[in-house]
PDB file of N, CA and C in Angstrom:
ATOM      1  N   UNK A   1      63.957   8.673  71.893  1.00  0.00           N
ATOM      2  CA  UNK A   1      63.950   7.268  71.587  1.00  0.00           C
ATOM      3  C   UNK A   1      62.696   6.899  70.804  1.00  0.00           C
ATOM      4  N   UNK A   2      61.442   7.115  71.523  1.00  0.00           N
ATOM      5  CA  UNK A   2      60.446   7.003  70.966  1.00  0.00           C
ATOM      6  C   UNK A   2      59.760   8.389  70.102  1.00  0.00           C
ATOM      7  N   UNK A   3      58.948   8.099  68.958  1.00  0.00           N
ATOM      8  CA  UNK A   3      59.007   9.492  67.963  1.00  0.00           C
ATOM      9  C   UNK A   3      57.263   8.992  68.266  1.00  0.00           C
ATOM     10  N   UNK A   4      56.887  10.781  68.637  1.00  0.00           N
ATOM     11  CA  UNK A   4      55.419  10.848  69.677  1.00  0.00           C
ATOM     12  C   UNK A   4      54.666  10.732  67.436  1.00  0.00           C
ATOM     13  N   UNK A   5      52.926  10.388  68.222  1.00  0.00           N
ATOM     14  CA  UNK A   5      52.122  10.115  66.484  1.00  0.00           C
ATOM     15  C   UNK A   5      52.489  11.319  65.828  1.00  0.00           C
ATOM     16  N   UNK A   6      52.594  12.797  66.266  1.00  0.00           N
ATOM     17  CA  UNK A   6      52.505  13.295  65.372  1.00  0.00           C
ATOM     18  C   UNK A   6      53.752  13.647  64.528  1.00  0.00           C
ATOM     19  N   UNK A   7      55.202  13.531  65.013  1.00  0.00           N
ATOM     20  CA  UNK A   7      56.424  13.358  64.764  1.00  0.00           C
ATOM     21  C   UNK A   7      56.153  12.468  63.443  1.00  0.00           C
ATOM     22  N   UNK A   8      55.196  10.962  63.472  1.00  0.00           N
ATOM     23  CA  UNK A   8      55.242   9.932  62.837  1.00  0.00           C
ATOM     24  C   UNK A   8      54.574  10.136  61.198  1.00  0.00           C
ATOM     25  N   UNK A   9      53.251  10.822  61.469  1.00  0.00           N
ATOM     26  CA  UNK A   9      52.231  11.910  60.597  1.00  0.00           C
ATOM     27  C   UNK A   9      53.522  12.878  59.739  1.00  0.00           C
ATOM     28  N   UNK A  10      54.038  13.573  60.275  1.00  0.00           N
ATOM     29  CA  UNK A  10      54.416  14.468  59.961  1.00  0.00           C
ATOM     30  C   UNK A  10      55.220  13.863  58.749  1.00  0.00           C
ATOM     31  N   UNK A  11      56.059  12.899  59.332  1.00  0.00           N
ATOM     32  CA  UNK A  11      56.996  11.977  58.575  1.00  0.00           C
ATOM     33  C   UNK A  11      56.946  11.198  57.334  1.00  0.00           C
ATOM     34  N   UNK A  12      55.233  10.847  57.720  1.00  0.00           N
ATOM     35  CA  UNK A  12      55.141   9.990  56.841  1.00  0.00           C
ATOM     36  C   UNK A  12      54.569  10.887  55.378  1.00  0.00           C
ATOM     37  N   UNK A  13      53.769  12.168  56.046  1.00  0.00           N
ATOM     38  CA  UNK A  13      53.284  13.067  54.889  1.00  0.00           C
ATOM     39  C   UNK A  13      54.416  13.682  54.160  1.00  0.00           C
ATOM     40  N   UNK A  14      55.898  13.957  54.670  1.00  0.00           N
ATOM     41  CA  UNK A  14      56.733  14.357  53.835  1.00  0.00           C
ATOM     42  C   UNK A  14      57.207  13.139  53.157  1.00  0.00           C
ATOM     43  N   UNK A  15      57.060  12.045  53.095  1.00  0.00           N
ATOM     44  CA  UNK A  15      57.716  11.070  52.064  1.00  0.00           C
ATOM     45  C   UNK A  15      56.497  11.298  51.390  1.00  0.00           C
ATOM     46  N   UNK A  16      55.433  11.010  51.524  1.00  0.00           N
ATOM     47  CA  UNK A  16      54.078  11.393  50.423  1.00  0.00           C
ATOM     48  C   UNK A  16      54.390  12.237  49.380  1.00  0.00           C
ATOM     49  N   UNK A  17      54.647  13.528  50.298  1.00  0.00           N
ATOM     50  CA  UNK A  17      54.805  14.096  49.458  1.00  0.00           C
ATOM     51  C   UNK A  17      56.423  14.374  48.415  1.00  0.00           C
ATOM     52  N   UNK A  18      57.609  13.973  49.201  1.00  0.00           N
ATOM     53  CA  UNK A  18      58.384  13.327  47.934  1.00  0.00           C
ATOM     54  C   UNK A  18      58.087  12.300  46.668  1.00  0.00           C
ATOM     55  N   UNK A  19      57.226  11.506  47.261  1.00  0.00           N
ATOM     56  CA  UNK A  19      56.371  10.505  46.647  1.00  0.00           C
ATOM     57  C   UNK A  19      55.694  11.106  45.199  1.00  0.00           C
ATOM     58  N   UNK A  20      54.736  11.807  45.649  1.00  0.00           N
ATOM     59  CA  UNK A  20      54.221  12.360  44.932  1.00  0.00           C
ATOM     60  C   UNK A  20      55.072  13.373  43.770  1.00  0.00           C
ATOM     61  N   UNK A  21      55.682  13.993  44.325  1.00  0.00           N
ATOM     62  CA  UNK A  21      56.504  15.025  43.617  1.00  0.00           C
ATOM     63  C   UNK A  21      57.925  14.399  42.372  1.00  0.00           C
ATOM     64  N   UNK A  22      57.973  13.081  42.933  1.00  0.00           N
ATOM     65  CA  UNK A  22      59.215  12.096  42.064  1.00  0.00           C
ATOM     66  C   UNK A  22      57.891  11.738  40.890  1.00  0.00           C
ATOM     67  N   UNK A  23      57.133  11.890  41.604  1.00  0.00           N
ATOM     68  CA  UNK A  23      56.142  10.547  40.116  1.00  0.00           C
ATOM     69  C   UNK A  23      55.332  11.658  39.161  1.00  0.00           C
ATOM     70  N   UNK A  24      55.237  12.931  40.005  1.00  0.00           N
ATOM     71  CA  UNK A  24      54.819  14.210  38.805  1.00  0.00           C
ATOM     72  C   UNK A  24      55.493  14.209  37.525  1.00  0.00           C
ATOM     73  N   UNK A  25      57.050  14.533  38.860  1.00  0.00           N
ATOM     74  CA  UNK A  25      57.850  14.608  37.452  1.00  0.00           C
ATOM     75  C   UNK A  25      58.320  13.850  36.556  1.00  0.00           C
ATOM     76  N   UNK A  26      58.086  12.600  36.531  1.00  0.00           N
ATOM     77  CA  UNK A  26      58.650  11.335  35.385  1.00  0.00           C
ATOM     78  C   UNK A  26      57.364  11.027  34.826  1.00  0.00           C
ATOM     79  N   UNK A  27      55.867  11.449  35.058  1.00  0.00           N
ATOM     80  CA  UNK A  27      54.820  11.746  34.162  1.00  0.00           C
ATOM     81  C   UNK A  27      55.365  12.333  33.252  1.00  0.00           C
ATOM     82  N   UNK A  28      55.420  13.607  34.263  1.00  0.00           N
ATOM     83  CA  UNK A  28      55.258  14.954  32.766  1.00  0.00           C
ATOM     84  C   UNK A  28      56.800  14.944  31.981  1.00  0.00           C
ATOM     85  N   UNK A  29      57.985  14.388  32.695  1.00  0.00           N
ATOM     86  CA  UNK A  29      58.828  14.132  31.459  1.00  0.00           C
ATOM     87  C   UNK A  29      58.225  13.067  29.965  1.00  0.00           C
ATOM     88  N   UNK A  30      57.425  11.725  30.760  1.00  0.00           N
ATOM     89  CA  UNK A  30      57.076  10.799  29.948  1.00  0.00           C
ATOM     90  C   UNK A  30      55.930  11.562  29.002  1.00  0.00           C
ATOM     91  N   UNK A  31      54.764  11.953  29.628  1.00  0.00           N
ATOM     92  CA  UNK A  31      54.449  12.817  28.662  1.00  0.00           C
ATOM     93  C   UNK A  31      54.867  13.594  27.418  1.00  0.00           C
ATOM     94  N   UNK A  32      55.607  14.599  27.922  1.00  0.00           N
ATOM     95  CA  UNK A  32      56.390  15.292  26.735  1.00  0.00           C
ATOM     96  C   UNK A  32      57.274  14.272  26.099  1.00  0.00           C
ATOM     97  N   UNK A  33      57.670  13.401  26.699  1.00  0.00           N
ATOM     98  CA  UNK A  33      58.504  12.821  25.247  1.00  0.00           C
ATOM     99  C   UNK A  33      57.315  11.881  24.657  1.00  0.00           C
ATOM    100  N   UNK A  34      56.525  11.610  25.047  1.00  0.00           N
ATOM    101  CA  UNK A  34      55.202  11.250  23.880  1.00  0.00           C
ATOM    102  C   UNK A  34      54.684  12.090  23.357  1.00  0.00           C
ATOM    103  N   UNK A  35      54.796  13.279  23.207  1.00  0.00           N
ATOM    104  CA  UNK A  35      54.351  14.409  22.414  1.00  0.00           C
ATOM    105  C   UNK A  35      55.200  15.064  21.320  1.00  0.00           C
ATOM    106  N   UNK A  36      56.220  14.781  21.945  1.00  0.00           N
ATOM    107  CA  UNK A  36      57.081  15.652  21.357  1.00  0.00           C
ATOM    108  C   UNK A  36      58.564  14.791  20.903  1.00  0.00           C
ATOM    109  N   UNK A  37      58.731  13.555  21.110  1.00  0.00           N
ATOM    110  CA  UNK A  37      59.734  12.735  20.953  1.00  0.00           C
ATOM    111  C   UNK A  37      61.253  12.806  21.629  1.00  0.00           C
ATOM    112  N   UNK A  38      61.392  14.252  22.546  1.00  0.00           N
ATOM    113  CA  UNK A  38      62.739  14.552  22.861  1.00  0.00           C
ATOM    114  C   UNK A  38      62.281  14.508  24.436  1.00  0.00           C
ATOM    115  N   UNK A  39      63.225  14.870  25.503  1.00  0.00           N
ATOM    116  CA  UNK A  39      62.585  14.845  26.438  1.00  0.00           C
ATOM    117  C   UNK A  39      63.007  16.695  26.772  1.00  0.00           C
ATOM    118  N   UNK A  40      62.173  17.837  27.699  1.00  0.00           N
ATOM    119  CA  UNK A  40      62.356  18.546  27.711  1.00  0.00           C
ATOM    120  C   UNK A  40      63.922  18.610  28.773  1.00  0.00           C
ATOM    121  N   UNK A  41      64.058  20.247  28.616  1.00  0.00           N
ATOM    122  CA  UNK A  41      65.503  20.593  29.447  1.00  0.00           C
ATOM    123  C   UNK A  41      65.320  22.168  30.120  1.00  0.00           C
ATOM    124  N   UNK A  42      65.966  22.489  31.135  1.00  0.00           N
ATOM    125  CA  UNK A  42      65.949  23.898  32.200  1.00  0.00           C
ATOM    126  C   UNK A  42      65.841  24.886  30.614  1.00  0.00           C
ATOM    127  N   UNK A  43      66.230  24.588  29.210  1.00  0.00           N
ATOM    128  CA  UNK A  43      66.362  26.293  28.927  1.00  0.00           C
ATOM    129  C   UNK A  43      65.079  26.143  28.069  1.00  0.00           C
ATOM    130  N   UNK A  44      63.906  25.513  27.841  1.00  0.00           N
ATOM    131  CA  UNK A  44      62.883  24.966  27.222  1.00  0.00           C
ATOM    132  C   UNK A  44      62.228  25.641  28.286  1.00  0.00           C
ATOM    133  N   UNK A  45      62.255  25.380  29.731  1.00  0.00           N
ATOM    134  CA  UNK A  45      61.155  26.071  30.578  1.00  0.00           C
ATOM    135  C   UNK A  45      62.032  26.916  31.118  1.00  0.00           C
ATOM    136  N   UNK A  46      63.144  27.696  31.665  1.00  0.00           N
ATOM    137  CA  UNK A  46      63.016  28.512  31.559  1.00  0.00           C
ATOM    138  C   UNK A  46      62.614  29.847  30.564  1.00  0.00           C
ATOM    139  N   UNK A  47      62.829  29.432  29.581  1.00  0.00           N
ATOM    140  CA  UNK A  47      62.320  30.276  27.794  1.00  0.00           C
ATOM    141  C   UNK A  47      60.906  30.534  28.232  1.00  0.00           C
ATOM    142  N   UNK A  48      60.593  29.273  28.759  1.00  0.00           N
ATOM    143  CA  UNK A  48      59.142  29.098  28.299  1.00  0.00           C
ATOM    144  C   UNK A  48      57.993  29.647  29.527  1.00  0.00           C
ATOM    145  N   UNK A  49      58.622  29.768  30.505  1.00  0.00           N
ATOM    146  CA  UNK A  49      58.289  30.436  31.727  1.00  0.00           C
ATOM    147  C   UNK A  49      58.622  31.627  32.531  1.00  0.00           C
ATOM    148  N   UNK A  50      59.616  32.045  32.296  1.00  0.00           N
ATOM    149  CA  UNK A  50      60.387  33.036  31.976  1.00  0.00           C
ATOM    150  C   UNK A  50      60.671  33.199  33.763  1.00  0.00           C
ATOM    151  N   UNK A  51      60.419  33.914  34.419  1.00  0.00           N
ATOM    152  CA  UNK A  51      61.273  34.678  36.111  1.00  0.00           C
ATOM    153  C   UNK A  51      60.509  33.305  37.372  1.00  0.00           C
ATOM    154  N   UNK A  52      58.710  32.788  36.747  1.00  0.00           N
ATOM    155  CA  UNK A  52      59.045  32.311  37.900  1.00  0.00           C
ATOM    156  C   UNK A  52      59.252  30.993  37.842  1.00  0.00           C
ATOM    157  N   UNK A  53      60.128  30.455  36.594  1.00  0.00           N
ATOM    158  CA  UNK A  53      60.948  29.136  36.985  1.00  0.00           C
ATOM    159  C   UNK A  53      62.101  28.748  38.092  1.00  0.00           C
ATOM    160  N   UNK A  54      62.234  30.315  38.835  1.00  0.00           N
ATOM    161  CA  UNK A  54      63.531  30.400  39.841  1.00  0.00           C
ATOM    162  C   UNK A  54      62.801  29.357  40.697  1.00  0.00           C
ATOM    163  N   UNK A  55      61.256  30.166  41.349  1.00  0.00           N
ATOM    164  CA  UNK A  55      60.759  29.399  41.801  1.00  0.00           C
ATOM    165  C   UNK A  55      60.295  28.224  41.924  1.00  0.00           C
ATOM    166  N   UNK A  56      60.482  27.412  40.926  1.00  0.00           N
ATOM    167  CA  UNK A  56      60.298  26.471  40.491  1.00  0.00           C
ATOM    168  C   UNK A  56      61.480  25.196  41.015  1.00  0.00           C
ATOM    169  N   UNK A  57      62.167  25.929  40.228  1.00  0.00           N
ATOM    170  CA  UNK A  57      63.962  25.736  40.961  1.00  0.00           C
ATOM    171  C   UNK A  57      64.292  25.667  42.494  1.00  0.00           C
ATOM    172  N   UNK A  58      63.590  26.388  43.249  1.00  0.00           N
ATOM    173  CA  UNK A  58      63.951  26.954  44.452  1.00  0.00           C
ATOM    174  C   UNK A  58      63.030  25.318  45.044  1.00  0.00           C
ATOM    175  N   UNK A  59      61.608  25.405  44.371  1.00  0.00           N
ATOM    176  CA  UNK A  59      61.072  24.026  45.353  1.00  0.00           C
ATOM    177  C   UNK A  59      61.390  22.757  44.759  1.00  0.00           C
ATOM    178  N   UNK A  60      62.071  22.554  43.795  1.00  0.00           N
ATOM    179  CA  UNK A  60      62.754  21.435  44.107  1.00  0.00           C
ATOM    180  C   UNK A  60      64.002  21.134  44.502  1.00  0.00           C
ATOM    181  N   UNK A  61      64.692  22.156  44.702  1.00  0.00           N
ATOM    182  CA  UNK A  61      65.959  22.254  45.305  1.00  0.00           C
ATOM    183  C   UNK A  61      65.580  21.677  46.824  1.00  0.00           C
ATOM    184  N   UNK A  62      63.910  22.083  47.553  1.00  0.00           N
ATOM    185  CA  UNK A  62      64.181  22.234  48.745  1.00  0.00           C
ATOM    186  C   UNK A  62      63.540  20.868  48.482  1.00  0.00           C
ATOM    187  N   UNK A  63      63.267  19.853  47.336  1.00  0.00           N
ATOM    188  CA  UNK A  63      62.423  18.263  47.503  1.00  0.00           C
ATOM    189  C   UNK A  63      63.834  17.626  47.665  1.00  0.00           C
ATOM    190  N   UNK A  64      64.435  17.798  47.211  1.00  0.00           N
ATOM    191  CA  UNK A  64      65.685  17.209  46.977  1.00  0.00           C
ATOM    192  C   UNK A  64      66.691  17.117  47.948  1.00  0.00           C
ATOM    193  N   UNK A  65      66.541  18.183  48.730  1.00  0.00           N
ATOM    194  CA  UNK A  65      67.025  18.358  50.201  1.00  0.00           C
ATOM    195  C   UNK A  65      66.051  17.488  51.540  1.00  0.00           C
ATOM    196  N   UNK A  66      64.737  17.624  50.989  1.00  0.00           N
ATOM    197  CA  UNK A  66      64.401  17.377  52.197  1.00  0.00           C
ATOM    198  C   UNK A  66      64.505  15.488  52.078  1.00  0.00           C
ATOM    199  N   UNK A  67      64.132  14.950  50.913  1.00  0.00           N
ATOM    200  CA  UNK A  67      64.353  13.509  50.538  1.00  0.00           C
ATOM    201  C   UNK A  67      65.947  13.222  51.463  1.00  0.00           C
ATOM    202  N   UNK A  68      67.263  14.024  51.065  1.00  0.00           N
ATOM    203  CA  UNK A  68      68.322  13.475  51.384  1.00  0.00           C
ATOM    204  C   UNK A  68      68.075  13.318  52.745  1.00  0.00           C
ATOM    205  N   UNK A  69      67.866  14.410  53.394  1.00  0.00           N
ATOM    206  CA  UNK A  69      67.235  14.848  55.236  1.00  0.00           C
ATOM    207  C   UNK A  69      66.846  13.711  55.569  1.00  0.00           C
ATOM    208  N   UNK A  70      65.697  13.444  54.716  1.00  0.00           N
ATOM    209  CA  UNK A  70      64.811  12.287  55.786  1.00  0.00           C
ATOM    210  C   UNK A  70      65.471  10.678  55.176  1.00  0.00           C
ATOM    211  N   UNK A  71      66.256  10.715  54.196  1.00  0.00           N
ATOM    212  CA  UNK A  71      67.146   9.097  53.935  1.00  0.00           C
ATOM    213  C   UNK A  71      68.265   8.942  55.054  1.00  0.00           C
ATOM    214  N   UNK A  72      68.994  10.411  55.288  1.00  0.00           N
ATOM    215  CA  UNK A  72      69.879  10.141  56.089  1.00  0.00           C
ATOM    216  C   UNK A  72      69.291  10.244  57.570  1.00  0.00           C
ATOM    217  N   UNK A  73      68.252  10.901  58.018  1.00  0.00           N
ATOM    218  CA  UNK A  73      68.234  10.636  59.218  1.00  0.00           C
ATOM    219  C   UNK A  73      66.615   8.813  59.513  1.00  0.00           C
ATOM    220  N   UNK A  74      66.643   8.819  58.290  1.00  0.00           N
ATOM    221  CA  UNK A  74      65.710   6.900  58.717  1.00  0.00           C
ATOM    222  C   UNK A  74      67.120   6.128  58.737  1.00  0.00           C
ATOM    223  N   UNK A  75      68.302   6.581  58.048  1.00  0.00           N
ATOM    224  CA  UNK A  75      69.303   5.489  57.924  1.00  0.00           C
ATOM    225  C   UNK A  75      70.035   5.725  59.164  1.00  0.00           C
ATOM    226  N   UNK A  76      69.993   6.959  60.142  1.00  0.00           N
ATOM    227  CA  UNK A  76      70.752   6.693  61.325  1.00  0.00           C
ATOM    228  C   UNK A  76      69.968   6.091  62.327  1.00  0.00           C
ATOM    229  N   UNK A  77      68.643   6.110  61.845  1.00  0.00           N
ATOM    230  CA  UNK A  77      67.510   5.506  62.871  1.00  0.00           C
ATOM    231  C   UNK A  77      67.860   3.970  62.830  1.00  0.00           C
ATOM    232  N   UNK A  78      68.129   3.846  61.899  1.00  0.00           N
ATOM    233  CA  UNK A  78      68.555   2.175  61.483  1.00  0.00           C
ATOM    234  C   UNK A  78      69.762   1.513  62.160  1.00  0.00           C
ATOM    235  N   UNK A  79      70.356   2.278  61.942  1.00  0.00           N
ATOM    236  CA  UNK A  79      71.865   1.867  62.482  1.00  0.00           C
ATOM    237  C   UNK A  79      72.532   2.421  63.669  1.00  0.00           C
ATOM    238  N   UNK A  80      71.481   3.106  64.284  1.00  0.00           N
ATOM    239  CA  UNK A  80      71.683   3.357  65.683  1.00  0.00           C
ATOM    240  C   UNK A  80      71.676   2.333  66.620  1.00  0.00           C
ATOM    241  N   UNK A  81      73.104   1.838  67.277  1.00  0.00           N
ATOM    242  CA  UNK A  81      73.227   0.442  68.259  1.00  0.00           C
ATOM    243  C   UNK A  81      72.103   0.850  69.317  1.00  0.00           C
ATOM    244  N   UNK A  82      71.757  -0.117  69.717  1.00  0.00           N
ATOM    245  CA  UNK A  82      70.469  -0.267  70.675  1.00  0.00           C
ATOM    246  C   UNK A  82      71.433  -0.678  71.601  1.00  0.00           C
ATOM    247  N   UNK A  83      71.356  -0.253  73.605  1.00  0.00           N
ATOM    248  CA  UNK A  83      71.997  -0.322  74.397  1.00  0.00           C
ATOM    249  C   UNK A  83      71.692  -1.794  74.558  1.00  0.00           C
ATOM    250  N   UNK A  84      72.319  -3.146  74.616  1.00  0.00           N
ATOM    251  CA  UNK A  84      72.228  -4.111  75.292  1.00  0.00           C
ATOM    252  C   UNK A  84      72.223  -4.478  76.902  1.00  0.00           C
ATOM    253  N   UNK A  85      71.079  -4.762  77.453  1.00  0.00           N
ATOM    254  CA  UNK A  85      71.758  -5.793  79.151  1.00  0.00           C
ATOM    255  C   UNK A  85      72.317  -6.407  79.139  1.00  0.00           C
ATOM    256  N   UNK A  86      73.471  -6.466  79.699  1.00  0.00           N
ATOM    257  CA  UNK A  86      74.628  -8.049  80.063  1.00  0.00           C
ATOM    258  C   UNK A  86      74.571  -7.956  81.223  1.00  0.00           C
ATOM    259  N   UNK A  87      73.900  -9.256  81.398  1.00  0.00           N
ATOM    260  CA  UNK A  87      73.953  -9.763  82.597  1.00  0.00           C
ATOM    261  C   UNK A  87      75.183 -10.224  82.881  1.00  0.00           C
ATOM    262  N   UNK A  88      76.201 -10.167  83.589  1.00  0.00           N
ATOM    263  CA  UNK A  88      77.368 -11.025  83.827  1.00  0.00           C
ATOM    264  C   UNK A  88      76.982 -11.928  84.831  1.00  0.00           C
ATOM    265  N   UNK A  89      77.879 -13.591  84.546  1.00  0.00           N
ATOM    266  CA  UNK A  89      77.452 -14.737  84.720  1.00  0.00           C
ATOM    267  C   UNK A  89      78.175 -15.072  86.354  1.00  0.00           C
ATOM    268  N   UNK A  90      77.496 -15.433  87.012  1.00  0.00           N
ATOM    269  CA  UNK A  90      78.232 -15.921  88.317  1.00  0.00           C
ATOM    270  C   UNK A  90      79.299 -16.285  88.557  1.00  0.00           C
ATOM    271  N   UNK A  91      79.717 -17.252  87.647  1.00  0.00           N
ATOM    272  CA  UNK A  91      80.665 -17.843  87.754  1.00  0.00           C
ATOM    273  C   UNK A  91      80.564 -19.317  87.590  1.00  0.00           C
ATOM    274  N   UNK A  92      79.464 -19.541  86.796  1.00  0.00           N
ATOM    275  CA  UNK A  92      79.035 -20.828  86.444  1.00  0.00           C
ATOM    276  C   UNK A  92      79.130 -21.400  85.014  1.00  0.00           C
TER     277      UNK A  92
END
């Protein structure tokens, strides 16, 4: 029910760091298309990086996963019914 501080830490450093990792990459796209007028594409860096763009691939596959992870489980946090007390009434 309750999520202990470091559950909360933990939580909040992986949106950081989605955070961080969404705004790298729409720099360095914005960048290159101020340099270069086009915006780059996978066969530009893979060409251009050659074996360890897998890796590259591989960690944002796992940003992209973990973003969906933590949208869908704050959105069941959200919409999880909270047990109500009903008092039932005397009869008055």
């Amino acid at each position: 029910m309750f999520r202990s501080a470091q559950q909360n830490r933990i939580g909040g450093m992986l949106w950081y760091a989605v955070l961080i990792w969404f705004s790298s990459s729409i720099l360095s796209q914005a960048l290159f298309i101020g340099f270069y007028g086009i915006p780059y594409d996978a066969i530009d860096l893979f060409g251009g990086i050659g074996p360890a763009y897998i890796g590259l691939v591989l960690i944002e596959i796992t940003m992209w996963i973990l973003l969906a992870g933590l949208s869908v489980v704050k959105m069941v946090r959200k919409l999880k019914l909270k047990p109500v007390n009903i008092v039932p009434s005397l009869g008055k």
